[in-house]
Protein backbone atom coordinates (compact mmCIF):
# COMPACT_ATOMS: atom_id res chain seq x y z
CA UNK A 1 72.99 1.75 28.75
CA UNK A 2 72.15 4.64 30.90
CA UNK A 3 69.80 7.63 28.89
CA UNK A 4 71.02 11.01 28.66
CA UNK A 5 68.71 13.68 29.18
CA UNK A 6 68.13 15.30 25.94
CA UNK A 7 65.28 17.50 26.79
CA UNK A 8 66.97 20.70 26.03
CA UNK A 9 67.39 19.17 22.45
CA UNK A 10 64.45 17.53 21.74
CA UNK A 11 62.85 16.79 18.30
CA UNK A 12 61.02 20.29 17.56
CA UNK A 13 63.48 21.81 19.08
CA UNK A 14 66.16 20.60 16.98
CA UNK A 15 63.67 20.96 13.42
CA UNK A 16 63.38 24.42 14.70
CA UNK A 17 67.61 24.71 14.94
CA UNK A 18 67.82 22.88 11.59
CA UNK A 19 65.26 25.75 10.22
CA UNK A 20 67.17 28.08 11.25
CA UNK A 21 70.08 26.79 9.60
CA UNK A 22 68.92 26.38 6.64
CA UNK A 23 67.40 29.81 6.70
CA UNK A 24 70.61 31.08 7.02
CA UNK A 25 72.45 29.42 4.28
CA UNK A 26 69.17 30.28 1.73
CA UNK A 27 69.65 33.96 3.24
CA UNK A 28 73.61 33.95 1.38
CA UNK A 29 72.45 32.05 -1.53
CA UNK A 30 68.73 33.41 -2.58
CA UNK A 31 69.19 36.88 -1.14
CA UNK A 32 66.17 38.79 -2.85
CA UNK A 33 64.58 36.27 -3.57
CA UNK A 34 60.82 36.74 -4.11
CA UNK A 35 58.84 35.27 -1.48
CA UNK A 36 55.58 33.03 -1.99
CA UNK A 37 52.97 34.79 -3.65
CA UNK A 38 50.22 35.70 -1.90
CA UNK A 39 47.89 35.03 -4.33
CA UNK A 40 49.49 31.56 -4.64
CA UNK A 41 46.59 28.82 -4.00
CA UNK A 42 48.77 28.58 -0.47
CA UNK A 43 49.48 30.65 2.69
CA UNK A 44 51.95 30.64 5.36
CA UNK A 45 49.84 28.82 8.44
CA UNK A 46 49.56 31.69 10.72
CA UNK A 47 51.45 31.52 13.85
CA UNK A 48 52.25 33.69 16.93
CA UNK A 49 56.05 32.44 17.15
CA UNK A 50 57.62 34.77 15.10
CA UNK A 51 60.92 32.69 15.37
CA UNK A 52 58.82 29.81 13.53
CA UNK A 53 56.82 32.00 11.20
CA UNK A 54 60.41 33.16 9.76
CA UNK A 55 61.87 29.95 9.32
CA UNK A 56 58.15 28.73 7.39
CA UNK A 57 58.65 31.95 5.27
CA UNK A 58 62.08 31.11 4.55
CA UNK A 59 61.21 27.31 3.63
CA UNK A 60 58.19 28.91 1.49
CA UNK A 61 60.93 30.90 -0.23
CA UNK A 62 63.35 28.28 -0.81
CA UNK A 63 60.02 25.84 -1.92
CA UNK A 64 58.94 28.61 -4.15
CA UNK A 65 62.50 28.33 -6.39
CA UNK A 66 61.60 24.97 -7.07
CA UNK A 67 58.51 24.08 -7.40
CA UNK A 68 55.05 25.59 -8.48
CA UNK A 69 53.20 22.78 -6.01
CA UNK A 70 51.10 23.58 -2.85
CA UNK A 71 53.74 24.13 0.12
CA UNK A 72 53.36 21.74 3.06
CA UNK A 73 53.13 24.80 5.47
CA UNK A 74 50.83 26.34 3.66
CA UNK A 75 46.99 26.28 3.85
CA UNK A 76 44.81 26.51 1.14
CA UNK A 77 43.68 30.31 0.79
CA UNK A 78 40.33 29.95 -1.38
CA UNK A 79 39.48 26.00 0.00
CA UNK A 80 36.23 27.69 1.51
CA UNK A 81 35.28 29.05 -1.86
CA UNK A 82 31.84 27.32 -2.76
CA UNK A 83 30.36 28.36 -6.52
CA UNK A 84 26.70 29.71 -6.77
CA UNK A 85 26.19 28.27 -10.17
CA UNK A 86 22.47 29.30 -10.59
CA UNK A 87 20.43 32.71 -9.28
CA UNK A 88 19.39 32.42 -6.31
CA UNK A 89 17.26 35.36 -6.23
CA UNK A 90 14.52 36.89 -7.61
CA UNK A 91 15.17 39.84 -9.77
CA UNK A 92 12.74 42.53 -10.76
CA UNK A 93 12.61 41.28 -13.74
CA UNK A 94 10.81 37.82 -12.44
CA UNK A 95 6.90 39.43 -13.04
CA UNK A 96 6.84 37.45 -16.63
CA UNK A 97 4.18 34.03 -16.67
CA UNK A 98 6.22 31.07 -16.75
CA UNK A 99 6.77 28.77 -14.00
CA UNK A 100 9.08 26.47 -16.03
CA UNK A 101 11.36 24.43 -14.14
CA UNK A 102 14.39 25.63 -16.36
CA UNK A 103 13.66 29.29 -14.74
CA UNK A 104 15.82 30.38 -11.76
CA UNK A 105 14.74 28.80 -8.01
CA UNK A 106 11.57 31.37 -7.23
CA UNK A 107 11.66 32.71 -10.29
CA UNK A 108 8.59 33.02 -12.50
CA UNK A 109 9.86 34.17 -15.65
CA UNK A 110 9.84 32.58 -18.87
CA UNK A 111 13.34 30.87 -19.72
CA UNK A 112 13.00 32.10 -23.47
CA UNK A 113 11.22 35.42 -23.02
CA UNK A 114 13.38 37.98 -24.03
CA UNK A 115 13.11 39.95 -20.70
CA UNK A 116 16.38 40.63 -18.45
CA UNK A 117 17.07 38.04 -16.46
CA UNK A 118 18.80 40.31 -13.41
CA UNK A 119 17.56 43.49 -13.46
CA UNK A 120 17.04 44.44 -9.81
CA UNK A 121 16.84 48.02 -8.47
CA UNK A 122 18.96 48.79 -5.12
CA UNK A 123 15.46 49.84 -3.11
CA UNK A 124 15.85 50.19 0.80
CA UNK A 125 19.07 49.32 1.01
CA UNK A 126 18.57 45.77 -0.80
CA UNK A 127 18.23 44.20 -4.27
CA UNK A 128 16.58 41.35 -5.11
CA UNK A 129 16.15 40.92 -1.78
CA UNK A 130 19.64 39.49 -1.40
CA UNK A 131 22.49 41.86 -2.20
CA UNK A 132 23.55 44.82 0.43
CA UNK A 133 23.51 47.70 -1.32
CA UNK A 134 23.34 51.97 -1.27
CA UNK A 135 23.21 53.87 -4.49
CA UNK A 136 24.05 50.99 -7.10
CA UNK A 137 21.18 49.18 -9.15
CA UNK A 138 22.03 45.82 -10.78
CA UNK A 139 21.54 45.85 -14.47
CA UNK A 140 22.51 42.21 -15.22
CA UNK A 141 24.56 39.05 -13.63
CA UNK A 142 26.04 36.14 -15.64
CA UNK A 143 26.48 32.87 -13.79
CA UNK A 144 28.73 30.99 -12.95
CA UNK A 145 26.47 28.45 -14.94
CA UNK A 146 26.39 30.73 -18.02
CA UNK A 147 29.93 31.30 -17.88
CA UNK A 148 30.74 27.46 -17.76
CA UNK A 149 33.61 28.34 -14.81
CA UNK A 150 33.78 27.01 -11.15
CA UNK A 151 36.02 29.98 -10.12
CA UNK A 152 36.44 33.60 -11.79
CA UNK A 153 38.96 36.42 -11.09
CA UNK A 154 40.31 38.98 -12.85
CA UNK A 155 38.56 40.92 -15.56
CA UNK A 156 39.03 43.82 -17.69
CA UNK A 157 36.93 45.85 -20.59
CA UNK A 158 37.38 46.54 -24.50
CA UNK A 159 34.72 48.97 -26.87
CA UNK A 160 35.10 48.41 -29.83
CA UNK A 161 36.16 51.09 -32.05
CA UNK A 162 33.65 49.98 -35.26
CA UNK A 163 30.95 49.54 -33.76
CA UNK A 164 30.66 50.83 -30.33
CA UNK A 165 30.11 47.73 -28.33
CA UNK A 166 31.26 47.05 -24.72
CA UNK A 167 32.55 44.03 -24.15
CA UNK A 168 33.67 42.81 -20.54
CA UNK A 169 36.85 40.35 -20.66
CA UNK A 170 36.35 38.21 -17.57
CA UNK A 171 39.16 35.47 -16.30
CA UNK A 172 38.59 31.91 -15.33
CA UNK A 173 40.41 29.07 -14.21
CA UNK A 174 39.33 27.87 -17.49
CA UNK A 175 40.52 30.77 -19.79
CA UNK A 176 39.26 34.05 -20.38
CA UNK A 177 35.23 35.01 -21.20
CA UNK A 178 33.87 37.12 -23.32
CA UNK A 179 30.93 39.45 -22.62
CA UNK A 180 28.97 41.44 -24.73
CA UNK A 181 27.31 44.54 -22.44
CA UNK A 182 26.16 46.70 -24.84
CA UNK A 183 22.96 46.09 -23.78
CA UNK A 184 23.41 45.87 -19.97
CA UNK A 185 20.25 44.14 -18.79
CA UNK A 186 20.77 41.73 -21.14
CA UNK A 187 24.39 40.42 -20.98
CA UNK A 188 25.83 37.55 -23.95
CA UNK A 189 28.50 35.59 -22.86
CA UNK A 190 29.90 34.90 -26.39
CA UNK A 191 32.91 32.68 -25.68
CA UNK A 192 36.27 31.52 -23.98
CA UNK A 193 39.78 31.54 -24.97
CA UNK A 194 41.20 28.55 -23.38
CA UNK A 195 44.21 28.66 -21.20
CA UNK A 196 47.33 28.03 -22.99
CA UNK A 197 48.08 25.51 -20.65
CA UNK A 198 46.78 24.05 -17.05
CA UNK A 199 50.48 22.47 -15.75
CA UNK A 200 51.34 23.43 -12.33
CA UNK A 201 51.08 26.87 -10.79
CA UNK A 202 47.91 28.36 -10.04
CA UNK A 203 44.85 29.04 -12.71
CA UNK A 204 44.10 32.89 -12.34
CA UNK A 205 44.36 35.05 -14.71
CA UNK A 206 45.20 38.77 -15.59
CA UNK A 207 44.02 40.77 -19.08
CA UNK A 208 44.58 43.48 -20.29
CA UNK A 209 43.66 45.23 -23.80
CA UNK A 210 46.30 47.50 -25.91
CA UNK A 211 45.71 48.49 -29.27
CA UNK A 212 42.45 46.13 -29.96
CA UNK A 213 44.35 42.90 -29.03
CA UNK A 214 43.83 41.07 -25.32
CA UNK A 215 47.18 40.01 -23.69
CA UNK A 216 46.19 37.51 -20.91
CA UNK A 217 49.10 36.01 -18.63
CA UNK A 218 48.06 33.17 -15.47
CA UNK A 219 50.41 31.68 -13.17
CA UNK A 220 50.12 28.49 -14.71
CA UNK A 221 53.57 27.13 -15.71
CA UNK A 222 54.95 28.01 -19.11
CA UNK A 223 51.42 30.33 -19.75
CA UNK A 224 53.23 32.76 -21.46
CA UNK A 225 51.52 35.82 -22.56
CA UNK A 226 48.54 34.71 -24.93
CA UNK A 227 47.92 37.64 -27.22
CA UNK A 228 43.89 37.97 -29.51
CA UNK A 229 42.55 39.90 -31.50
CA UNK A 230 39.65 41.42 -30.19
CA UNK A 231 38.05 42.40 -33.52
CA UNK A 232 36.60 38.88 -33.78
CA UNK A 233 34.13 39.50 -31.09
CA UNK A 234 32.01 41.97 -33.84
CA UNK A 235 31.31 38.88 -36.07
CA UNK A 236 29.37 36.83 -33.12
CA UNK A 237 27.06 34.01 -34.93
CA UNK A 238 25.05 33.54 -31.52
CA UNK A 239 26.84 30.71 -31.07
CA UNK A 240 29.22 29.74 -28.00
CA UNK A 241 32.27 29.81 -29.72
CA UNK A 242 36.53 28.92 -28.49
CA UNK A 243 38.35 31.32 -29.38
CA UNK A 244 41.77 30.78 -30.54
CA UNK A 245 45.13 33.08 -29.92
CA UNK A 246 46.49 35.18 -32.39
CA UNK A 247 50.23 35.25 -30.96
CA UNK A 248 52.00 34.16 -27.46
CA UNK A 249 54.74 35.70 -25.53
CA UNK A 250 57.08 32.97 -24.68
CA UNK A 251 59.61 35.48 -23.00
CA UNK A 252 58.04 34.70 -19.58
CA UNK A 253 56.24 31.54 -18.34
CA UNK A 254 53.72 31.96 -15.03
CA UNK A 255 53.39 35.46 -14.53
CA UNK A 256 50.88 36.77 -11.74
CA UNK A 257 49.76 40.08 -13.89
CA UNK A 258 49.84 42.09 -16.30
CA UNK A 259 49.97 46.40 -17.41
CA UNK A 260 49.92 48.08 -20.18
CA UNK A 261 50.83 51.70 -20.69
CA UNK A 262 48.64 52.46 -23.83
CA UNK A 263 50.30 55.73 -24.35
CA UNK A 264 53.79 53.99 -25.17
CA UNK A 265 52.62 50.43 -25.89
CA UNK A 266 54.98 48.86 -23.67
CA UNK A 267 53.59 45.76 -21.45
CA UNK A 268 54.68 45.20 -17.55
CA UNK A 269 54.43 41.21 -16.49
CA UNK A 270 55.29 41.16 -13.29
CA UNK A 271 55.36 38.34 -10.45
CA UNK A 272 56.80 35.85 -12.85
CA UNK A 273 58.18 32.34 -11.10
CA UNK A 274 61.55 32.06 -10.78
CA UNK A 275 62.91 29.98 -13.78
CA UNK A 276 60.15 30.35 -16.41
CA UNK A 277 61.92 32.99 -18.66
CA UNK A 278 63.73 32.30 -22.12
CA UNK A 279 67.82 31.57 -20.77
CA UNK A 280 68.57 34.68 -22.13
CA UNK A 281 66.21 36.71 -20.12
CA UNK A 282 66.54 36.99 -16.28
CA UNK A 283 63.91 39.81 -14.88
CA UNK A 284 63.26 37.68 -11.18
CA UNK A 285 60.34 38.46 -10.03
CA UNK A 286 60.16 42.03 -11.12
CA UNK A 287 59.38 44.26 -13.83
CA UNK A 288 59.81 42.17 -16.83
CA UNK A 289 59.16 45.20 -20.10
CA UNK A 290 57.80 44.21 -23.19
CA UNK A 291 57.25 45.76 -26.50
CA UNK A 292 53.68 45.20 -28.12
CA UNK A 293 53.50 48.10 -30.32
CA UNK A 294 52.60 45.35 -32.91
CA UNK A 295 50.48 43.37 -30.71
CA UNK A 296 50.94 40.39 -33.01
CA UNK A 297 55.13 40.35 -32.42
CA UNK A 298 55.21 41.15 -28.84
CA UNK A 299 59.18 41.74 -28.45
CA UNK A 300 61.32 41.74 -24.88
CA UNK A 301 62.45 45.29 -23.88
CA UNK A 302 63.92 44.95 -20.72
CA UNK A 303 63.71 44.09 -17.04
CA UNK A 304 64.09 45.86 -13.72
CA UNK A 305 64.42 43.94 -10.16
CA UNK A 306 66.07 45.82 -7.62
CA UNK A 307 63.20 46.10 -5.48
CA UNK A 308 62.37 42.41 -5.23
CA UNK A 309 59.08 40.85 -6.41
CA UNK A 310 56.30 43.13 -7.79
CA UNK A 311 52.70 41.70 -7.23
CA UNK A 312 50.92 44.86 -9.57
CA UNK A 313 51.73 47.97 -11.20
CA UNK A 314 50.66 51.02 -12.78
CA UNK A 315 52.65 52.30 -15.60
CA UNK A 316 52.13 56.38 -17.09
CA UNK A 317 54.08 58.91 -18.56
CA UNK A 318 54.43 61.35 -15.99
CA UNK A 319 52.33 64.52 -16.02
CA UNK A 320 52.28 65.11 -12.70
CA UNK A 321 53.35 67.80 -10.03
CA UNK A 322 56.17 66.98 -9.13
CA UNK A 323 58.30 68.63 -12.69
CA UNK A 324 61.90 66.76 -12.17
CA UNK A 325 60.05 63.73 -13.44
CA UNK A 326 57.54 65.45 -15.96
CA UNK A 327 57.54 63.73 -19.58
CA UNK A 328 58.96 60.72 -17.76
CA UNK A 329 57.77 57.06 -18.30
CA UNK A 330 57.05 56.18 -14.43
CA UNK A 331 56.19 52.83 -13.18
CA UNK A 332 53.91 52.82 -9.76
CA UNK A 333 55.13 48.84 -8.19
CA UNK A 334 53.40 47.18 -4.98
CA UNK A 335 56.28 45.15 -3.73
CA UNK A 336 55.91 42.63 -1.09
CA UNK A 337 59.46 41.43 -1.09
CA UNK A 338 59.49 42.67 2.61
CA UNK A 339 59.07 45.00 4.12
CA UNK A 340 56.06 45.71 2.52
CA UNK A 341 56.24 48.95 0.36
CA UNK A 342 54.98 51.08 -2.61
CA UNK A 343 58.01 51.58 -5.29
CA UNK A 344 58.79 54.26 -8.08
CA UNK A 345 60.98 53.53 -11.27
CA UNK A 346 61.63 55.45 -14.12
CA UNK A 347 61.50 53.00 -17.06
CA UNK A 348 61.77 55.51 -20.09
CA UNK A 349 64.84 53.87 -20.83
CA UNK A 350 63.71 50.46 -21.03
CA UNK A 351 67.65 49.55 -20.69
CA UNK A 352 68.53 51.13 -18.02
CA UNK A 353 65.85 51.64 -15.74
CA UNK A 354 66.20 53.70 -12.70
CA UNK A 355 64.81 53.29 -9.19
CA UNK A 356 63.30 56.66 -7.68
CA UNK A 357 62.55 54.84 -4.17
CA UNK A 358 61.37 52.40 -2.08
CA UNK A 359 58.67 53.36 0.25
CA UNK A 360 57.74 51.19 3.34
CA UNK A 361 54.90 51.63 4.96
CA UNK A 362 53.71 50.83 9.01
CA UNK A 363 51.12 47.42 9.59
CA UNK A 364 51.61 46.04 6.30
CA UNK A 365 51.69 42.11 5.66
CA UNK A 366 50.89 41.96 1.64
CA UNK A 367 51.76 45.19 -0.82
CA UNK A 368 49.13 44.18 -3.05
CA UNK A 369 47.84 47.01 -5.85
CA UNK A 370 47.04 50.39 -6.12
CA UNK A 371 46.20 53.23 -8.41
CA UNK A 372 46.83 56.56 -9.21
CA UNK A 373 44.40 59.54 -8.91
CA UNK A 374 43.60 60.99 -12.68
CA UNK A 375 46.07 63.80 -12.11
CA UNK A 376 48.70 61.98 -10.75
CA UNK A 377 48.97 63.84 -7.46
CA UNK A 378 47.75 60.41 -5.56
CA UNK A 379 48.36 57.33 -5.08
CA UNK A 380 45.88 54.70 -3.23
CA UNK A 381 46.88 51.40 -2.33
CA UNK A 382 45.76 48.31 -0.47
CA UNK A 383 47.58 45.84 1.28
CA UNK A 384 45.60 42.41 1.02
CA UNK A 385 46.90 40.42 4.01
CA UNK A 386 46.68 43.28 6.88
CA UNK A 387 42.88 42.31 7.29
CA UNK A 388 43.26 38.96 7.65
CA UNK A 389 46.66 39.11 9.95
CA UNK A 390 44.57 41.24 12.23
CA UNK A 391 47.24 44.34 11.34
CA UNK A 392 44.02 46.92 11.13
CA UNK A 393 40.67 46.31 12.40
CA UNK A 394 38.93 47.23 9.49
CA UNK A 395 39.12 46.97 5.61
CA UNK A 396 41.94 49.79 4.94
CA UNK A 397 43.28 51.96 1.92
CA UNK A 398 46.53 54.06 2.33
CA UNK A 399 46.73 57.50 0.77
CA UNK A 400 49.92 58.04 -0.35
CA UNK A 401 50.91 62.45 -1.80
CA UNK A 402 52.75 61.91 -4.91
CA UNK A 403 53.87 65.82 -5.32
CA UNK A 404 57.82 64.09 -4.65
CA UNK A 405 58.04 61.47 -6.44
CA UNK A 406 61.39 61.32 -4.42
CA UNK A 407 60.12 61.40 -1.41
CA UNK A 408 56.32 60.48 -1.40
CA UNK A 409 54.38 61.17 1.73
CA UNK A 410 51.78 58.35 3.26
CA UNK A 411 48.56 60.89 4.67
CA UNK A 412 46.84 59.00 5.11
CA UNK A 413 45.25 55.00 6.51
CA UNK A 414 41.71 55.22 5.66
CA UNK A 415 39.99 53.00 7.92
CA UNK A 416 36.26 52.13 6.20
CA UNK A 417 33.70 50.54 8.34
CA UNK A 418 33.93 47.41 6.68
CA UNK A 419 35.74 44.20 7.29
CA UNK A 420 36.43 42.59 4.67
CA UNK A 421 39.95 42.20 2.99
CA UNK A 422 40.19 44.89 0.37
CA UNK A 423 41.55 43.78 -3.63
CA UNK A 424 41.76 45.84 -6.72
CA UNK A 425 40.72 49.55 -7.44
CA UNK A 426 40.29 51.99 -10.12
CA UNK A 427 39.67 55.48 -10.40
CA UNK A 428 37.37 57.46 -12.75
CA UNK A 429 37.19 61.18 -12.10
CA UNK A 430 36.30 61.78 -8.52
CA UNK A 431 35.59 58.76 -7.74
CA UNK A 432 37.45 55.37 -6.57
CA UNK A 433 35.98 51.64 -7.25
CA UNK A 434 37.07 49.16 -4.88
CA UNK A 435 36.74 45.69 -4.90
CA UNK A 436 36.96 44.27 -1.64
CA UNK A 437 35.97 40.34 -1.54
CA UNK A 438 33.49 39.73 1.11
CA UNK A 439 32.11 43.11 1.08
CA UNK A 440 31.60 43.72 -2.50
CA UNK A 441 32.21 46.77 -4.68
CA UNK A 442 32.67 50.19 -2.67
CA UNK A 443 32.56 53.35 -4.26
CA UNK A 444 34.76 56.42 -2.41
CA UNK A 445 34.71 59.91 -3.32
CA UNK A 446 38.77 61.05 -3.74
CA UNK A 447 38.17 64.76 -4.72
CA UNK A 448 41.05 66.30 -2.64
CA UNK A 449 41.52 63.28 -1.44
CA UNK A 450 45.35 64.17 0.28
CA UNK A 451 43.67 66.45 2.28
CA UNK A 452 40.35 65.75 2.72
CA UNK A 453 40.37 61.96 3.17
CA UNK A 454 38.26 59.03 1.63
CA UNK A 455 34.67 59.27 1.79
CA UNK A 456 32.44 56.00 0.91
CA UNK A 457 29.52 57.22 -1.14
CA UNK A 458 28.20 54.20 -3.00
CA UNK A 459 28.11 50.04 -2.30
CA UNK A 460 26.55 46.98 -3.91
CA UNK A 461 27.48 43.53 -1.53
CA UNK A 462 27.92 40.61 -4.22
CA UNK A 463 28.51 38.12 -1.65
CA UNK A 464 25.08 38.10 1.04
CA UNK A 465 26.70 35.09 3.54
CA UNK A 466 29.28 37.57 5.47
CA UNK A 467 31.37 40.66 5.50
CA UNK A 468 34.33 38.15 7.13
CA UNK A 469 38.07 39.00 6.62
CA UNK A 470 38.71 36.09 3.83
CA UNK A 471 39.13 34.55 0.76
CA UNK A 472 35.77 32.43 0.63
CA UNK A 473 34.10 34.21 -2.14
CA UNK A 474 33.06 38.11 -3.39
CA UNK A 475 34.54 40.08 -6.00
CA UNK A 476 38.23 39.79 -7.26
CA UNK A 477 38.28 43.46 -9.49
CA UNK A 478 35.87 45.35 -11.38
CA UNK A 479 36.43 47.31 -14.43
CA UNK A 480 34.82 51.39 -14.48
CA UNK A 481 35.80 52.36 -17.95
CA UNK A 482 33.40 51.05 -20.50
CA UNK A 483 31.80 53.55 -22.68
CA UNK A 484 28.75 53.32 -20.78
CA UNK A 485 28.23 56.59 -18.54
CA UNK A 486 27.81 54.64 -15.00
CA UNK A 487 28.38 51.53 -15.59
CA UNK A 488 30.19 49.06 -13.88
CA UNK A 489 31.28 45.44 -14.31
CA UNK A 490 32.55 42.97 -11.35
CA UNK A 491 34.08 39.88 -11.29
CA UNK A 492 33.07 37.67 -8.26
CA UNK A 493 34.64 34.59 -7.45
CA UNK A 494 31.79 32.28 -6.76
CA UNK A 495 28.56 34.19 -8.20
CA UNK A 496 30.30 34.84 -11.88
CA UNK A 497 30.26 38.64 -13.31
CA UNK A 498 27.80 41.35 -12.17
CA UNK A 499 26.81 44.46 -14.65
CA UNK A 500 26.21 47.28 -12.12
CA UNK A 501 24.90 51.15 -12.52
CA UNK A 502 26.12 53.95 -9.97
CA UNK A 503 23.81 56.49 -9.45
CA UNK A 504 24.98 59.70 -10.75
CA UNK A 505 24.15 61.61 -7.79
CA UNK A 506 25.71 59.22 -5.42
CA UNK A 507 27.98 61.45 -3.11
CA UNK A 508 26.65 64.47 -4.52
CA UNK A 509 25.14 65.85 -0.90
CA UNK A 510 27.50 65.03 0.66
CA UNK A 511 29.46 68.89 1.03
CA UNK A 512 32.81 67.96 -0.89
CA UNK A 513 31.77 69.76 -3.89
């Protein structure tokens, strides 16, 4: 039997036809569909045929309905992540007289002598001889050791009302740890509430505090939103002690994170999996609003998805310039649901949300997180794949003017001359705290920011092996509010959580003000 030539058909060529297909046919049933998270423990392999890259997005999609397993075509995203579980410097506070073995590598202080184990002064651009830094001292570092985790992420804060204490809330894959601050050179990790469950999904987690309760979510299937009562941190017997939940949000199962608007006590998840709600509740991938005005009965108050999936959001009532939207409950959405964009929605009526816009923006590949400025005229955001996809050439923050809400205006691309990817920030006054992986926490001064542009003015490096464009290690988020004038606390993925101190005068020369 005589062979046809079937060149023009031949087996990639036809998977590739077949992709295509089937990217159609998802394209008429999924429509909106949220795409694979990018914090997902998996990332599209990248590829310089667009043709192909679309059809592996499109079979990431389709996986992503499914299943909560690693995608084939995807590649592992923190596989180079390798845990410093020990110190691995000498700190300042190393002068004591004991050479015990127990004592960190180098270190001669004594294991049980009261002294802080961490304290290191940023002196010549360096401290403790390892970590980077300008303008930032270190006050105290919990290990990964200490902290009984082999990979950390989010974090947030609580001070307690009675007694003044600031405790930093740090997640796990393990669950979420508790860290009493109050006396910053000497940090006491106090305890862990477990995650509600390790099935499926990925283990990070997102906290935050309304109200003196934490509400923790993870993308863990069927996580739910774990609700505690912070108040039993006061009553610490010195003891590591498991902490149990107080109540659970069952509304949603693996949700990515979490906001709170403390000034109505409503509670944003947002990048929930697709088919982890209660039957009776269907908020995709979006805005999924609920009630936790009594933390303990956290109640479902609606859900808004028009634009797609929502990897973060800020949530305020609206005091800002621009007055049609003044008194106005105002929800701030990164949404990666393509093309990458910052949204506005006005969720005063949980009901009957309404969207304000959708704002693209140029060079994107991940809408990732961003914050307003304190008076609302501002809004900076990062994109966490344009790094790494080789978008920008260096670690970049957009500045978007928020005086229309209706028709917000991108300024400006601040380009910082760093490299790494950038993650979470916060601002506090004039000032912005990034945390940007590779490259540690940056500090930028935003006074009149829309017009004047970003301005770095402070730094501390938490991971010393590179300033690469990746997800092997450095800090996840940092939290800028504790009661504490100055101080700072980071979450690093492989080194555990860092208590830092920004000097005061750090910008202050620098002619902005």
């Amino acid at each position: 039997m005589t062979r046809t030539d079937t060149s023009a058909h031949s087996p990639p060529d036809r998977l590739l036809r077949i992709g295509l297909a089937l990217a159609m046919v998802l394209a008429l049933f999924v429509g909106a569909a949220p795409r694979a998270d990018a914090h997902a423990g998996c990332l599209p392999e990248v590829t310089t045929n667009s043709l192909v890259q679309s059809v592996v997005s499109a079979v990431n999609v389709f996986s992503s309905l499914f299943s909560t397993t690693a995608q084939a075509n995807c590649i592992d995203k923190f596989a180079d992540v390798q845990p410093i579980m020990e110190r691995d410097y000498v700190a300042d506070s190393a002068a004591s007289t004991d050479n015990s073995s127990s004592a960190s590598p180098g270190s001669k202080a004594n294991p049980d002598s009261n002294a802080p184990k961490s304290f290191a002064k940023c002196e010549d651009g360096m401290a403790a001889g390892m970590f980077e830094c300008d303008g930032i001292d270190m006050l105290g570092h919990v290990t990964m050791e200490e902290l009984g985790s082999v990979f950390v992420n989010d974090m947030w804060g609580w001070t307690d009302p009675v007694t003044g204490q600031d405790f930093a809330l740090v997640g796990g894959s393990e669950g979420v740890f508790f860290i009493d601050i109050t006396d910053p050179k000497r940090p006491a990790m106090q305890g862990i509430l477990p995650t509600h469950t390790t099935a499926g999904g990925d283990f990070w987690r997102d906290i935050k505090v309304f109200d003196d309760h934490a509400f923790v979510v993870s993308e863990n299937s069927g996580h739910g939103v774990q609700v505690m009562d912070l108040s039993v941190l006061r009553d610490w017997d010195g003891e590591r002690t498991t902490y149990l939940a107080d109540a659970r949000y069952d509304g949603v199962g693996s949700v990515h994170n979490i906001a709170i608007n403390e000034a109505t006590g409503y509670a944003y998840a947002v990048g929930s999996s697709a088919g982890q709600t209660r039957d009776d509740i269907d908020c995709g991938s979006g805005l999924h609003m609920i009630d936790v005005n009594d933390p303990l009965n956290p109640t479902y108050a609606g859900c808004f998805q028009e634009h797609g999936y929502v990897h973060d959001t800020q949530c305020v009532v609206y005091d800002g310039p621009d007055a049609d939207h003044q008194g106005h409950e105002i929800c701030f959405n990164s949404t990666p649901s393509g093309p990458e964009s910052v949204s506005i929605v006005d969720v005063t009526d949980k009901a009957n949300p309404v969207a304000i816009g959708d704002n693209p923006y140029p060079d994107g590949a991940y809408s990732h997180q961003g914050w307003l400025s304190p008076d609302l005229s501002t809004f900076f955001h990062g994109d966490e794949i344009d790094e790494a996809a080789g978008a920008v050439d260096a670690t970049t923050t957009r500045v978007w003017n928020m005086d229309d809400l209706d028709n917000p205006l991108l300024v400006e691309t601040f380009a910082n001359d760093t490299t790494s990817i950038d993650h979470n920030m916060y601002t506090e006054g004039d000032r912005m705290y990034q945390s940007n992986y590779t490259t540690g926490l940056r500090i930028m001064d935003i006074d009149d920011a829309a017009n004047s542009g970003l301005e770095e003015i402070a730094y501390f490096d938490v991971y010393p092996q590179n300033d690469n464009a990746s997800f092997e290690g450095g800090t996840w988020s940092n939290y800028p509010y504790f009661s504490q004038p100055h101080v700072v606390g980071v979450s690093s993925i492989d080194r555990g959580f860092f208590v830092l101190r920004v000097d005061p005068q750090a910008g202050k020369g620098n002619g902005r003000r």
